[in-house]
Protein backbone atom coordinates (compact mmCIF):
# COMPACT_ATOMS: atom_id res chain seq x y z
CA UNK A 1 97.41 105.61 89.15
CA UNK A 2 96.59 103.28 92.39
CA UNK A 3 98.15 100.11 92.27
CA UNK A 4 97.51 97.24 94.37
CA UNK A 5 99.97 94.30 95.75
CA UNK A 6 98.58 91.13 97.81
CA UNK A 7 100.57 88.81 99.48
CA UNK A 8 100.44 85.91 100.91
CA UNK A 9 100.95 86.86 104.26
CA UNK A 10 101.18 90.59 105.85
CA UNK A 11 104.12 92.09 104.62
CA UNK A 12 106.18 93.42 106.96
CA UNK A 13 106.81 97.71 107.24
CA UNK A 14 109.98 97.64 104.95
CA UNK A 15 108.78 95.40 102.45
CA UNK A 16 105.45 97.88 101.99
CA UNK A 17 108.16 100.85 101.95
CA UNK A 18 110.19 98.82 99.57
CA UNK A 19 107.43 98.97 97.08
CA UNK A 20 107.30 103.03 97.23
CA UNK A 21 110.41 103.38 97.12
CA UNK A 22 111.19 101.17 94.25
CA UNK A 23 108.64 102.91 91.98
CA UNK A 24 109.62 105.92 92.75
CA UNK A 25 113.60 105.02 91.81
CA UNK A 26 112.39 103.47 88.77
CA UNK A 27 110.43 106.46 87.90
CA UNK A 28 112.91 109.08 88.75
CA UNK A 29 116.06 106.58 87.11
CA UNK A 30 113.57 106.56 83.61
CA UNK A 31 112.76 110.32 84.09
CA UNK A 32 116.23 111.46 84.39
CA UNK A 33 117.36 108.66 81.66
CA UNK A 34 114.74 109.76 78.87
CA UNK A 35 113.99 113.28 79.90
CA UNK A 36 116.79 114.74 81.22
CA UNK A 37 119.36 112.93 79.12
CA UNK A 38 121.84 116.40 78.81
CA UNK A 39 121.01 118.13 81.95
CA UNK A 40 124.05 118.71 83.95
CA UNK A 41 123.96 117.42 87.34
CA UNK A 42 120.91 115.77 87.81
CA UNK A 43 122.35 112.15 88.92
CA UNK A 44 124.93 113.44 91.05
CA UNK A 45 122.23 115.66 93.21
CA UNK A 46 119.59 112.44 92.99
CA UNK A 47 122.60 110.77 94.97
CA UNK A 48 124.22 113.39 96.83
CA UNK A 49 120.62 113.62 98.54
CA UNK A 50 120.91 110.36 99.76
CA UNK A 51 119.42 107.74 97.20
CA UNK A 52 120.53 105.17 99.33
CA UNK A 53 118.91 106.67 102.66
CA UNK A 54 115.24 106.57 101.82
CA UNK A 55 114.48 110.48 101.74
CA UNK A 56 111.37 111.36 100.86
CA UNK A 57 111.26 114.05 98.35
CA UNK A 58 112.05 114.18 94.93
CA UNK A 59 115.53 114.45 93.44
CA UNK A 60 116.64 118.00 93.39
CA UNK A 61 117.00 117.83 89.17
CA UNK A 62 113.30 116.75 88.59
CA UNK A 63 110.88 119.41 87.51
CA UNK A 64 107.99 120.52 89.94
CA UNK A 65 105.52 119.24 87.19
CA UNK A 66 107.63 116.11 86.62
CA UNK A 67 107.69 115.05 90.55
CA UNK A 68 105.33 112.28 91.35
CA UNK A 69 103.56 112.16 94.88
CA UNK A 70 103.25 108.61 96.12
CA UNK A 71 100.90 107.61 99.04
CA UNK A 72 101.19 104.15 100.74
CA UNK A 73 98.32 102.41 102.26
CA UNK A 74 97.94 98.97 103.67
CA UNK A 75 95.26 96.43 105.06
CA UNK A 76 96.42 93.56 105.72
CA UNK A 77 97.87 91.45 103.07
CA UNK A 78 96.67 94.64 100.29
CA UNK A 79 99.06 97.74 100.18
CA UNK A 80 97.66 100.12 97.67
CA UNK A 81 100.26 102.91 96.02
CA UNK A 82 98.60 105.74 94.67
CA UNK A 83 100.99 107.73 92.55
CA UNK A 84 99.77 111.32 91.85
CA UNK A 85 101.35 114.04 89.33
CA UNK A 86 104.58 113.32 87.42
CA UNK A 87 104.78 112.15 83.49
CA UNK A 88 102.34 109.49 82.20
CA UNK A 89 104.69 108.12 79.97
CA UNK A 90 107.20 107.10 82.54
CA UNK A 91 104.54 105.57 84.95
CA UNK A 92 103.00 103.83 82.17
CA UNK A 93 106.70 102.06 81.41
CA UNK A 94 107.78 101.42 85.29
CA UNK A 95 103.92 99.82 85.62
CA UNK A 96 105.12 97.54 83.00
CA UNK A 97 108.08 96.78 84.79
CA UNK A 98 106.81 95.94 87.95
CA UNK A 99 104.03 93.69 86.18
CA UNK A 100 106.47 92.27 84.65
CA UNK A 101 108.46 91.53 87.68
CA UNK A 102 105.42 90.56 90.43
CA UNK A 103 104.70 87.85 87.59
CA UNK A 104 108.36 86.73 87.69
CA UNK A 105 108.57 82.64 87.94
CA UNK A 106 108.60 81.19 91.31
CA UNK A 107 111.73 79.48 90.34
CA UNK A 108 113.49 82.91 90.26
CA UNK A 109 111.78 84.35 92.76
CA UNK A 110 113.02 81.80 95.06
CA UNK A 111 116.63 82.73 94.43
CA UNK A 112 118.23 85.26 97.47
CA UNK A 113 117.55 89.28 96.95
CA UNK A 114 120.92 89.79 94.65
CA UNK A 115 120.52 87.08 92.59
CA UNK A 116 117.27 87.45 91.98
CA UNK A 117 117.71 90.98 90.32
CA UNK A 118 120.67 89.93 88.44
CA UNK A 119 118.41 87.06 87.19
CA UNK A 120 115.90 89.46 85.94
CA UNK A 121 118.02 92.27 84.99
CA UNK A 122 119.23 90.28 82.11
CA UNK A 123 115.56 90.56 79.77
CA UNK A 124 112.00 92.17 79.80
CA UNK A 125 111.21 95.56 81.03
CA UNK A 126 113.66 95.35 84.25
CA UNK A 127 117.06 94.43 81.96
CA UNK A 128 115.61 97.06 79.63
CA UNK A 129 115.00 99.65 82.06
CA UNK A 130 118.57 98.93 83.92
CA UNK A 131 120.22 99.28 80.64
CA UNK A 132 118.48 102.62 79.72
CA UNK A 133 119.40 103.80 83.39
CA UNK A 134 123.07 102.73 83.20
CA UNK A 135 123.76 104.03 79.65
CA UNK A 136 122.46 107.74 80.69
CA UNK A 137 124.49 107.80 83.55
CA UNK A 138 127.53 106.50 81.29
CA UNK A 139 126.82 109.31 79.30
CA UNK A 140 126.09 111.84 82.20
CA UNK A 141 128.16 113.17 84.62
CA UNK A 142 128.25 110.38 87.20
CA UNK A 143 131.04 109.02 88.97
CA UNK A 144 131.95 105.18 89.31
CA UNK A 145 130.72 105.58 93.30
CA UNK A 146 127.77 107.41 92.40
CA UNK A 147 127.16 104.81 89.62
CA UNK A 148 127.20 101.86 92.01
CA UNK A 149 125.12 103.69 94.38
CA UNK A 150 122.40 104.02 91.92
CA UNK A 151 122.91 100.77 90.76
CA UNK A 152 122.59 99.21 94.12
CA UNK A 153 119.43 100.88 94.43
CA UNK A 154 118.21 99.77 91.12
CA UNK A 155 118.84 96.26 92.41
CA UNK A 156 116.70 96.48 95.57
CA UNK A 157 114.03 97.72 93.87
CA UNK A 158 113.92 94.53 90.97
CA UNK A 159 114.10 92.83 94.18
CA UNK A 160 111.32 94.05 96.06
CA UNK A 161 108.73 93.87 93.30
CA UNK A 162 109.82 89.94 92.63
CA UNK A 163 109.65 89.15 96.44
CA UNK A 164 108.18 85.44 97.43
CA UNK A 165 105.21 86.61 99.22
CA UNK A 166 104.02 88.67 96.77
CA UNK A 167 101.59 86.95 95.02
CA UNK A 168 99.90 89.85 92.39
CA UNK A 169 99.95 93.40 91.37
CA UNK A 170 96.57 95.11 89.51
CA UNK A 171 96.40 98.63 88.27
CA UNK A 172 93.38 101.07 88.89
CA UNK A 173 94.04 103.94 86.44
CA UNK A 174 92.45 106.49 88.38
């Protein structure tokens, strides 16, 4: 799958990173949400790893064929993700959710970082992915720390994909 963002103006190093990372915790939070619903341990090694430290490997629960390789490119005001291996089916859904969210009205994309994912947490594909995230961890084994942790991430990456100066998002399938 190569997808491709263009902004307005050239985005700056964290905002490109911001866009791999966010697909990959979107991938990984719907993987381990749908896939992995009864597998012991999974979200506490995904944050005992350091979710919130921007490693760059997959969580230690996902399955060598489940792992998705993500390669960052940019020129200019055009970063291109290419997103090799891992489960169709879950980069199908989190494409839908960052279409969804890149499309996002500029009234709410005007709104700070936080507010701006609670705004668009609450419906489409993001509120519906958050909710399918937070009810497996519910059900997992994840502490109320490890919950906001994941959480927290969750938020940056709704904000990232719904920043002001990014103006579309197309998909190549590859």
């Amino acid at each position: 799958m190569l997808l491709r963002f263009e902004f307005g103006r050239m985005p700056h190093t964290s905002e490109m990173w911001n866009l791999s990372r966010g697909f990959e915790d979107l991938y990984y939070g719907l993987l381990f949400a749908e896939a992995y619903p009864a597998a012991e341990g999974v979200w506490r090694s995904w944050v005992a790893m350091g979710l919130d430290l921007g490693i760059r490997e997959a969580p230690p629960g996902a399955l060598p064929s489940d792992r998705i390789k993500i390669v960052t490119r940019s020129a200019g005001k055009v970063v291109e993700l290419t997103i090799d291996r891992g489960r169709d089916d879950v980069k199908d859904r989190v494409w839908d959710i960052v279409r969804d969210l890149v499309g996002c009205v500029a009234e709410i994309k005007s709104l700070p970082g936080p507010e701006r994912a609670a705004r668009l947490r609450q419906g489409g594909p993001a509120g519906g992915a958050v909710v399918t995230v937070t009810s497996a961890m519910a059900n997992g084994d994840v502490l109320e720390r490890e919950a906001g942790v994941l959480v927290e991430a969750l938020n940056r990456d709704i904000a990232a994909f719904s920043y002001p100066g990014l103006l579309t998002v197309t998909r190549d399938p590859q």
